[in-house]
Structure formats: C-alpha cells, structure tokens
C-alpha atoms as a PDB file:
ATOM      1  CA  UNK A   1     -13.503 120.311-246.229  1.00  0.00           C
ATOM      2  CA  UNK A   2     -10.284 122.290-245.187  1.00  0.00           C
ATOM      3  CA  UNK A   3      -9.142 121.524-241.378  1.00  0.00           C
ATOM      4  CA  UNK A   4      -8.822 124.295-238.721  1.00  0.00           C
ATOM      5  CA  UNK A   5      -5.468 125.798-238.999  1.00  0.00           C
ATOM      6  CA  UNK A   6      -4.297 127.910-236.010  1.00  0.00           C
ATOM      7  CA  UNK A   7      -4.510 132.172-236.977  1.00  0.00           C
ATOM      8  CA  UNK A   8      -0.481 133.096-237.602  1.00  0.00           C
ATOM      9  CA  UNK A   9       0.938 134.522-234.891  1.00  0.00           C
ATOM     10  CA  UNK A  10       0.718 138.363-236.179  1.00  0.00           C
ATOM     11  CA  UNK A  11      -3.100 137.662-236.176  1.00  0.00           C
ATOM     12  CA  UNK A  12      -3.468 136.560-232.006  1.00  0.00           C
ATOM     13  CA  UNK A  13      -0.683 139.058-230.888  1.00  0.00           C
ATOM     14  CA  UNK A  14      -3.056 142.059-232.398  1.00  0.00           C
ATOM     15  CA  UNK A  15      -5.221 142.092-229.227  1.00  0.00           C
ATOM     16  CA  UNK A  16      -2.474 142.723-226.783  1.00  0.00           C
ATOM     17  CA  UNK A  17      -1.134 145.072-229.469  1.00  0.00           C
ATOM     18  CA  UNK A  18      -3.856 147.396-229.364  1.00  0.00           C
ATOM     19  CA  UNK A  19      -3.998 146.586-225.652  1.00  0.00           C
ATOM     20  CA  UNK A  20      -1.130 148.216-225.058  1.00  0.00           C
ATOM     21  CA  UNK A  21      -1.833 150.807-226.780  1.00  0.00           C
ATOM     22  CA  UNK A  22      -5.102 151.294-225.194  1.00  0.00           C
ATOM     23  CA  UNK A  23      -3.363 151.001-221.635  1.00  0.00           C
ATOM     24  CA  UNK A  24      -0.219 154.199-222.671  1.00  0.00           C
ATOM     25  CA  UNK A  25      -3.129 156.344-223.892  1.00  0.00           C
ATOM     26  CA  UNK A  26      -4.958 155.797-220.467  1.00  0.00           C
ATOM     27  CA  UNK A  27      -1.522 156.384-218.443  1.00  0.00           C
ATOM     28  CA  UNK A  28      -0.997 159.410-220.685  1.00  0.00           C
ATOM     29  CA  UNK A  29      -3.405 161.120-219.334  1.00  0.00           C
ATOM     30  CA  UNK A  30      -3.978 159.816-215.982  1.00  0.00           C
ATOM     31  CA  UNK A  31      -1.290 158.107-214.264  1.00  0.00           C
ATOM     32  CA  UNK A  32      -1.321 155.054-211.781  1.00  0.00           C
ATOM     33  CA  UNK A  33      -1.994 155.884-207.832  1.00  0.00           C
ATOM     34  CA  UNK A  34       1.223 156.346-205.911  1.00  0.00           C
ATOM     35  CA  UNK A  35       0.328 153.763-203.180  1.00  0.00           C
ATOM     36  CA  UNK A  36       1.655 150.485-203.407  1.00  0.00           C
ATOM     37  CA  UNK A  37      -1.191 148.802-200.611  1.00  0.00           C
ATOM     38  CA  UNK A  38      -3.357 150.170-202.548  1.00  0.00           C
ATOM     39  CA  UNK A  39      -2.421 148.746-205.926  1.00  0.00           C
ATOM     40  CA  UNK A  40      -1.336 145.131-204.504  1.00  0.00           C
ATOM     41  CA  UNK A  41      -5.084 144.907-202.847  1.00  0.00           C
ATOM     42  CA  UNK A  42      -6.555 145.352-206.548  1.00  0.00           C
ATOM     43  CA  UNK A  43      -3.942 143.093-208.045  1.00  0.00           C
ATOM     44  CA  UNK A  44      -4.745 140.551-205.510  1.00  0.00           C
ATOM     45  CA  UNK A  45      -9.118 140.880-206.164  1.00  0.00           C
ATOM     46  CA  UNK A  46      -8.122 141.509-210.271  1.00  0.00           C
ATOM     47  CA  UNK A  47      -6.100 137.847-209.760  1.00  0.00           C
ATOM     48  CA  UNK A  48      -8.573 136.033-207.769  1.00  0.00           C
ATOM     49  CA  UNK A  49     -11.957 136.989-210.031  1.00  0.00           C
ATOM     50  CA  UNK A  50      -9.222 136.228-213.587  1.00  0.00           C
ATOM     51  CA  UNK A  51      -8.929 133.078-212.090  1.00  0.00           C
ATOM     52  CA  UNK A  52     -12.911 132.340-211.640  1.00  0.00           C
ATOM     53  CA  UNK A  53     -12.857 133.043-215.855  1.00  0.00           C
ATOM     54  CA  UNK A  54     -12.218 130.628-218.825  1.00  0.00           C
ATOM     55  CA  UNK A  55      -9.271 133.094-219.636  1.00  0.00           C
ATOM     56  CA  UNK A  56      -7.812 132.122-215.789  1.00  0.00           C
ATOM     57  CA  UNK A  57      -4.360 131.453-218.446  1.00  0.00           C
ATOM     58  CA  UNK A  58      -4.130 135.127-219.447  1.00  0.00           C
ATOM     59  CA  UNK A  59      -1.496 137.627-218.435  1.00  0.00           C
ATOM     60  CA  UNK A  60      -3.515 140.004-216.971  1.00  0.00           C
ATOM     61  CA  UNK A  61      -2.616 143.479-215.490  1.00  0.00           C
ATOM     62  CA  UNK A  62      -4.629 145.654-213.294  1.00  0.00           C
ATOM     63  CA  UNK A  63      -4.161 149.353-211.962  1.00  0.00           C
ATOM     64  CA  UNK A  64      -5.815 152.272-209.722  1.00  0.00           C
ATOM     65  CA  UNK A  65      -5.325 155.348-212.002  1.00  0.00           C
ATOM     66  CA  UNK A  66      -5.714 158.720-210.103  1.00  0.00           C
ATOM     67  CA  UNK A  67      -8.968 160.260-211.452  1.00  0.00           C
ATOM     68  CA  UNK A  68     -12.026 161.964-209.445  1.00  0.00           C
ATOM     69  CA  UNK A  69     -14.133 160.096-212.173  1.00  0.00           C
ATOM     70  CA  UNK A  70     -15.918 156.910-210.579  1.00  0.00           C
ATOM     71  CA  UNK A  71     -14.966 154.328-213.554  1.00  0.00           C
ATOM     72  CA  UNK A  72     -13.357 151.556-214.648  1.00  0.00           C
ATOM     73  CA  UNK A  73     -11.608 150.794-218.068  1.00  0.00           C
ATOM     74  CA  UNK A  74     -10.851 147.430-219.730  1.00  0.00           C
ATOM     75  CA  UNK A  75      -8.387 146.987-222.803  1.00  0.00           C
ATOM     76  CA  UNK A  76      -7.736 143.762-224.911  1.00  0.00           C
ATOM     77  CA  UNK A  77      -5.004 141.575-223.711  1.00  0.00           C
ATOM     78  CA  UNK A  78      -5.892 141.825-219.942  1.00  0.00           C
ATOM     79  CA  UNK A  79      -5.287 145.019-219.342  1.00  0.00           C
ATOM     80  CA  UNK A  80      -8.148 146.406-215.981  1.00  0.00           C
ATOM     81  CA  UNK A  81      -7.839 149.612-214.608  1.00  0.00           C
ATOM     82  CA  UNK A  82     -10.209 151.239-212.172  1.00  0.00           C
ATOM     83  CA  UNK A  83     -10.254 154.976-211.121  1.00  0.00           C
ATOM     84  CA  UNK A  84      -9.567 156.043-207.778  1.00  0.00           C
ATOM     85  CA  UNK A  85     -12.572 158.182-207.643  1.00  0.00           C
END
C-alpha cells in the first residue's frame, strides 16, 4: 500500500485558477457597484457566514455586481458575488 502524498502544487492552485477566471468573465460584463457601504456590508455578512464553514481558512472575496437580475454567482477559490437586483 502506497501512502497519501499531497497533489503538487499545479494540481490545488487549478481551482483558484479557473476562479479567477470565472470572477474577470463576470466583471466583464457586469461590473462591481460603485458604493463602498454597500460592498463593506456584504464583505462583512460574506466574512462572518465563511467563518461558520470548514473552509473558515480560505481567502475568500465577495462583491455586489450591478445587474437588474436577482442572482447570485459563486466561483472556485472563494470567489461570491451577488447582483444588485
């Protein structure tokens, strides 16, 4: 029996990767609201329910993007952005 070896780095960094990529394409077509209250109030809720999770470690990044769609989007390595609606 082989032991567990740890994935090589290239392997765990593809998540925030495509994450990224993920969070331009969103901001490429619909940027983040202009109102810094407004984005500090859902960085403060995004922080307090990330640290309720077993991923409480993450680097985690959330954003109001100005849209008259009611939605919310989530992308692999932490990114959370909700539509201002």
């Amino acid at each position: 029996m082989r032991a567990f070896r740890s994935p090589p780095v290239a392997i765990t960094t593809i998540p925030a990767t495509i994450g990224t990529q993920i969070a331009g394409n969103l901001l490429g077509a619909a940027p983040l609201v202009d109102d810094t209250e407004l984005q500090g109030y859902v960085n403060r809720v995004g922080r307090w329910v990330a640290a309720q999770t077993e991923r409480s470690d993450a680097h985690w990044r959330f954003g109001v993007i100005r849209s008259e769609d009611v939605n919310a989007f989530a992308a692999p390595g932490g990114y959370v952005f909700i539509t201002l609606g």
